[in-house]
N, C-alpha and C. Protein backbone atom coordinates (compact mmCIF):
# COMPACT_ATOMS: atom_id res chain seq x y z
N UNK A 1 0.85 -1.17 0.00
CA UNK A 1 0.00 0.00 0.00
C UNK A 1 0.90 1.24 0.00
N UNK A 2 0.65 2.32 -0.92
CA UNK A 2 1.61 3.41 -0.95
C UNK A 2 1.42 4.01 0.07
N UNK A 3 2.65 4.69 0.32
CA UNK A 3 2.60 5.62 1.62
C UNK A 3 1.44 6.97 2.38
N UNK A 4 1.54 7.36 1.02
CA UNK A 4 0.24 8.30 1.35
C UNK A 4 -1.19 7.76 1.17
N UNK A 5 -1.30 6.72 0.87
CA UNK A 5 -2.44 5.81 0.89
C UNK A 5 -2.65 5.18 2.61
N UNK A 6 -1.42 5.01 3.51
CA UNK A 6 -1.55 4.20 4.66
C UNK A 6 -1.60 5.54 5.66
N UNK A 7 -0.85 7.05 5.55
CA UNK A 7 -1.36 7.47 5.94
C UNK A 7 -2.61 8.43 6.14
N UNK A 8 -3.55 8.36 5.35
CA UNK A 8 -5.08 8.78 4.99
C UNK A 8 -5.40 8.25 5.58
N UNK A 9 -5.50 6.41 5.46
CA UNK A 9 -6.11 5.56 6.17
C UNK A 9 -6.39 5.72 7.45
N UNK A 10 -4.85 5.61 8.05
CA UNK A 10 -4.48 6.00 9.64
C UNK A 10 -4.51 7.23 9.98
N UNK A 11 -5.40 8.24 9.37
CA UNK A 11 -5.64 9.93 9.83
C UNK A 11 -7.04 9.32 9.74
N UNK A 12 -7.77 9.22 8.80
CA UNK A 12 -9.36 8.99 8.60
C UNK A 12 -10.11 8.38 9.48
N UNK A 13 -9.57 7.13 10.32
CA UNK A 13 -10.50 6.32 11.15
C UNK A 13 -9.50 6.65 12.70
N UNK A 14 -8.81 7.35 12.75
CA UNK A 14 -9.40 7.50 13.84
C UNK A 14 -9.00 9.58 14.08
N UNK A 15 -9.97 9.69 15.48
CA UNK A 15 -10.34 11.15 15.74
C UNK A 15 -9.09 11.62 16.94
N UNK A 16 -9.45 13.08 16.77
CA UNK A 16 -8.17 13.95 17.32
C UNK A 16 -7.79 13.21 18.68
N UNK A 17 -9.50 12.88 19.53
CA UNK A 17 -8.87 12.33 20.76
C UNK A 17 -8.33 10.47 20.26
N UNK A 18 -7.80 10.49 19.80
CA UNK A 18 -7.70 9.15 19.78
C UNK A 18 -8.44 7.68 19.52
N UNK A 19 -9.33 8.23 19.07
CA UNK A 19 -10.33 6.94 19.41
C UNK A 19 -10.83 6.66 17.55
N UNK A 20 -10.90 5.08 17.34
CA UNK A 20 -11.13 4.99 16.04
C UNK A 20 -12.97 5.45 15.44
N UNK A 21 -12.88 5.95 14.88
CA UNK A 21 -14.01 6.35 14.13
C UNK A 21 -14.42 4.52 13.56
N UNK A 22 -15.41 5.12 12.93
CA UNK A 22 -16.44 3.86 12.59
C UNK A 22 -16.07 3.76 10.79
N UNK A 23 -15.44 2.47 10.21
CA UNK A 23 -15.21 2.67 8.82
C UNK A 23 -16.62 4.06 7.97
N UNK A 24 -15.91 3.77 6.71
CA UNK A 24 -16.67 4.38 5.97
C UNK A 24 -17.80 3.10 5.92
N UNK A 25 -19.40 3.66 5.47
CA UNK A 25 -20.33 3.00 5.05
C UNK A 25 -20.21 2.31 3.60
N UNK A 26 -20.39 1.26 3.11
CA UNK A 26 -19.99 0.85 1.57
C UNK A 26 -21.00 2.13 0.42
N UNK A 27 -22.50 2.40 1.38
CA UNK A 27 -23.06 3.40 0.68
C UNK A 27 -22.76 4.79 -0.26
N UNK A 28 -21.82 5.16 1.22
CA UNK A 28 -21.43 6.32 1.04
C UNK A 28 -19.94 6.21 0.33
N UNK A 29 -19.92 6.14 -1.23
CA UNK A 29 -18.32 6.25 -1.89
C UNK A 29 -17.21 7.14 -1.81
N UNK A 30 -16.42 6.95 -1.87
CA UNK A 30 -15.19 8.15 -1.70
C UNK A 30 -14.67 8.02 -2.82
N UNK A 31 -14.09 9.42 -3.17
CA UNK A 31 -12.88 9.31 -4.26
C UNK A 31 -11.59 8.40 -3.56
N UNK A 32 -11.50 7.55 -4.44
CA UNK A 32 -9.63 7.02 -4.02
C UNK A 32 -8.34 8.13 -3.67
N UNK A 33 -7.70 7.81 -2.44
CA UNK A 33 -6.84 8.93 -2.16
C UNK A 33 -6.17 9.14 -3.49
N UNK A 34 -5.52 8.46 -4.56
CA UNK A 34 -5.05 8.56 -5.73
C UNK A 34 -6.04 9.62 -6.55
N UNK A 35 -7.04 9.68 -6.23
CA UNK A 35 -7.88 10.91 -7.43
C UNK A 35 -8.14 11.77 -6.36
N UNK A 36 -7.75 11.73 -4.89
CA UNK A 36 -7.71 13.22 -4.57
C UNK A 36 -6.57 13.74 -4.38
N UNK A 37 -5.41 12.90 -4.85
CA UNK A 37 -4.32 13.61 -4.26
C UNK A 37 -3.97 14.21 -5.67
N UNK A 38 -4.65 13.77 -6.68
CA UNK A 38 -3.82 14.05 -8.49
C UNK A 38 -4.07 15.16 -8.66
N UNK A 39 -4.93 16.12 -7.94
CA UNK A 39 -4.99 17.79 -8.80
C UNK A 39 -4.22 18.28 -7.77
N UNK A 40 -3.25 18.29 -6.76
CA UNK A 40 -2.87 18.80 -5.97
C UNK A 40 -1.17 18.90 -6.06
N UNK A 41 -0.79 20.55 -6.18
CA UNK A 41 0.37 20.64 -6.70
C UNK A 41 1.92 20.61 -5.33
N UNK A 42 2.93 20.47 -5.93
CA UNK A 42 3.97 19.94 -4.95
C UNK A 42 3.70 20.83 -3.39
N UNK A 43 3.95 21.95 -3.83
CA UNK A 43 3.35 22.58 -2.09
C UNK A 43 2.10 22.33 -1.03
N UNK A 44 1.49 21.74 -2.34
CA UNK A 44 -0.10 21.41 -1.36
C UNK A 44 0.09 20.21 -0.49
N UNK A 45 0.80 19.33 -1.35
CA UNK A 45 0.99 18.02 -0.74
C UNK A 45 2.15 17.87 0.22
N UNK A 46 2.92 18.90 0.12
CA UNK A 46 3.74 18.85 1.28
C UNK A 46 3.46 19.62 2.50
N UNK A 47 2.18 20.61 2.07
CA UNK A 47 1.54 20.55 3.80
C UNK A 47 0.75 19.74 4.08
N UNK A 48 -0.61 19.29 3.25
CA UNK A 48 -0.88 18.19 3.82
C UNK A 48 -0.15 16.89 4.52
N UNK A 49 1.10 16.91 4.21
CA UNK A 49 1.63 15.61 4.87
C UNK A 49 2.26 15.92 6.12
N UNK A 50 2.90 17.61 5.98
CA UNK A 50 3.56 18.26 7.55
C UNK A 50 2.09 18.28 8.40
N UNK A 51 1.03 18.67 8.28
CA UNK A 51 -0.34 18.79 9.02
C UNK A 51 -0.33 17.49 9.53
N UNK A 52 -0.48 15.90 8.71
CA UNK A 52 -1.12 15.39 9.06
C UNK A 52 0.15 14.40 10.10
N UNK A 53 1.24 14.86 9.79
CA UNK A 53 2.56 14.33 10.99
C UNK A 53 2.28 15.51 12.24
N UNK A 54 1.91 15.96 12.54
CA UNK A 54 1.61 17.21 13.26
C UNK A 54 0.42 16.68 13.67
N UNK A 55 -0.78 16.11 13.57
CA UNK A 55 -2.16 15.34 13.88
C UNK A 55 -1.67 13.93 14.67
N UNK A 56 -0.40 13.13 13.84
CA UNK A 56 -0.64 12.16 14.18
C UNK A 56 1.17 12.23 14.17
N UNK A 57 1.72 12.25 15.61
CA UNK A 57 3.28 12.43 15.29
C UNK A 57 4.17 10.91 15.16
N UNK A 58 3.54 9.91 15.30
CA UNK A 58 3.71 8.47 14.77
C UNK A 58 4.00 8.15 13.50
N UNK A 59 3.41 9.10 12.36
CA UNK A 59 3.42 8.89 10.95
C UNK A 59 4.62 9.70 10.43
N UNK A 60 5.75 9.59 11.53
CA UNK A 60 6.61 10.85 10.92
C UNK A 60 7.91 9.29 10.79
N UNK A 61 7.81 8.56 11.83
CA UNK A 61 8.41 7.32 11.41
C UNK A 61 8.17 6.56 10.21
N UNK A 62 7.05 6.90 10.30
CA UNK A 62 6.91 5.94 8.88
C UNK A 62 6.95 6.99 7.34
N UNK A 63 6.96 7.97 7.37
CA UNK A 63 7.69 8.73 6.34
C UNK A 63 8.93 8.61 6.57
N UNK A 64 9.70 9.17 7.44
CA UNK A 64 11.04 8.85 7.70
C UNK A 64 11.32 7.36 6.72
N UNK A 65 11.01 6.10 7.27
CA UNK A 65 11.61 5.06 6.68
C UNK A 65 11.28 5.23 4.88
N UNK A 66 10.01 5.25 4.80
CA UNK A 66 9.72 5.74 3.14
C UNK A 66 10.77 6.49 2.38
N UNK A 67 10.51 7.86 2.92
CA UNK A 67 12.13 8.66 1.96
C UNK A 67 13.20 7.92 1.90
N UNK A 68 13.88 7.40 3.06
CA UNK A 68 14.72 6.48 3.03
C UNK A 68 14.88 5.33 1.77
N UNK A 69 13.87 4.97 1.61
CA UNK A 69 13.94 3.76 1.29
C UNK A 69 13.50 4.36 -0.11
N UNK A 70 13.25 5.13 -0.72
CA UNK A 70 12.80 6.00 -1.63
C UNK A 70 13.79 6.62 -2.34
N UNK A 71 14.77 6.92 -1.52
CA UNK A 71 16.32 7.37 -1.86
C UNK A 71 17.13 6.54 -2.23
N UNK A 72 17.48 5.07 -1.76
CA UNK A 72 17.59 4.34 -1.86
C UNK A 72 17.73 3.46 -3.76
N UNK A 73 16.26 3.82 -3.89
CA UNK A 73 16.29 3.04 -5.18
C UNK A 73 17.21 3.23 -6.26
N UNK A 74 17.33 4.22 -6.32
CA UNK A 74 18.88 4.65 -7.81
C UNK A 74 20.39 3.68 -6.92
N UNK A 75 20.41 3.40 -6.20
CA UNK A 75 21.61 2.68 -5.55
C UNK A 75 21.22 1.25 -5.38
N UNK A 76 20.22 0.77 -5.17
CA UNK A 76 19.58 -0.54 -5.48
C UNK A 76 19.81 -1.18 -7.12
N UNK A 77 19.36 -0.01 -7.86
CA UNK A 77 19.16 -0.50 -9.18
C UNK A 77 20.74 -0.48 -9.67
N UNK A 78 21.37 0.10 -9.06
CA UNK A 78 22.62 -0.01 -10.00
C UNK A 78 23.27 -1.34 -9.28
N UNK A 79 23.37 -1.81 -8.01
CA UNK A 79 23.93 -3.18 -7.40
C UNK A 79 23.20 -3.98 -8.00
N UNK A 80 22.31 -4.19 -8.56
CA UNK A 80 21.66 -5.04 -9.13
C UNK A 80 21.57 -5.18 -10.52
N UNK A 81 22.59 -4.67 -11.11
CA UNK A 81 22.99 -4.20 -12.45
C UNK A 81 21.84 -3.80 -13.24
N UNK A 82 20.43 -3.21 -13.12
CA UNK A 82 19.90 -2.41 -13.76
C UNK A 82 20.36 -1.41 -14.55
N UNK A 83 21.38 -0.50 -13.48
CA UNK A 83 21.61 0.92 -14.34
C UNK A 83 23.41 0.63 -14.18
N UNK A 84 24.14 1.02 -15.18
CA UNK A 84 25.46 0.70 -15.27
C UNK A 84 25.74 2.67 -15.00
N UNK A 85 26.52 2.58 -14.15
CA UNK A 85 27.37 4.15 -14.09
C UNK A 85 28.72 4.51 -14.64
N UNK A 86 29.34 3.56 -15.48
CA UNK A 86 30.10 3.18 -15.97
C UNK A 86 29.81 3.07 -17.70
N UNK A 87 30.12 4.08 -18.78
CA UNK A 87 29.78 3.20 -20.08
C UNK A 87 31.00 2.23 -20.53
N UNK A 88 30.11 1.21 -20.93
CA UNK A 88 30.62 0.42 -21.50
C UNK A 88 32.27 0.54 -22.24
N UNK A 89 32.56 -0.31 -22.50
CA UNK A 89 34.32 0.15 -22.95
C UNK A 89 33.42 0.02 -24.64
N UNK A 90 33.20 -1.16 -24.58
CA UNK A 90 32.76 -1.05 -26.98
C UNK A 90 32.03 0.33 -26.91
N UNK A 91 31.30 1.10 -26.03
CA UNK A 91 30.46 2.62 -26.08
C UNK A 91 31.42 3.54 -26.38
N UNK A 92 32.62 3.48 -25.82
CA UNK A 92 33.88 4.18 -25.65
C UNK A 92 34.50 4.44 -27.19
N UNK A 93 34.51 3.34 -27.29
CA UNK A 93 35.65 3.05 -28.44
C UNK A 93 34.99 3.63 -29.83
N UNK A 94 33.58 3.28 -30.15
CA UNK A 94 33.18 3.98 -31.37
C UNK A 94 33.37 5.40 -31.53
């Protein structure tokens, strides 16, 4: 589940004092956090996410590990010979 998908979840059901709210009704539909987060430009979404670590200061660990691990991937893909940082020597030579 993407990150900003788990924390919606874990802001939505439960309330300021702590206590879990009651799911959504199947009646009542929601937009998918994915179609409400898509018209919303880089500044918007980076207060919504400082607000909602600020609501809930638990979800700052689990962003923490995300970026991390988010940063990560360009150094993954190259140990795993996906991306070569190195060209080739026959690239060289032509």
């Amino acid at each position: 589940m993407p990150l900003l998908t788990r924390i919606t979840v874990a802001v939505s059901t439960t309330s300021r004092e702590g206590r879990r709210r009651p799911a959504p009704t199947p009646s009542r539909q929601r937009p998918s956090v994915k179609t409400l987060l898509a018209g919303l430009e880089r500044e918007q979404l980076q207060a919504l996410l400082l607000h909602l670590i600020e609501q809930q200061p638990a979800l700052a660990d689990v962003v923490e590990a995300q970026v991390h691990r988010v940063r990560m991937q360009p150094l993954l893909r190259v140990l795993q010979g996906e991306i070569t940082l190195i060209p080739r020597l026959e690239a060289l030579q032509r």
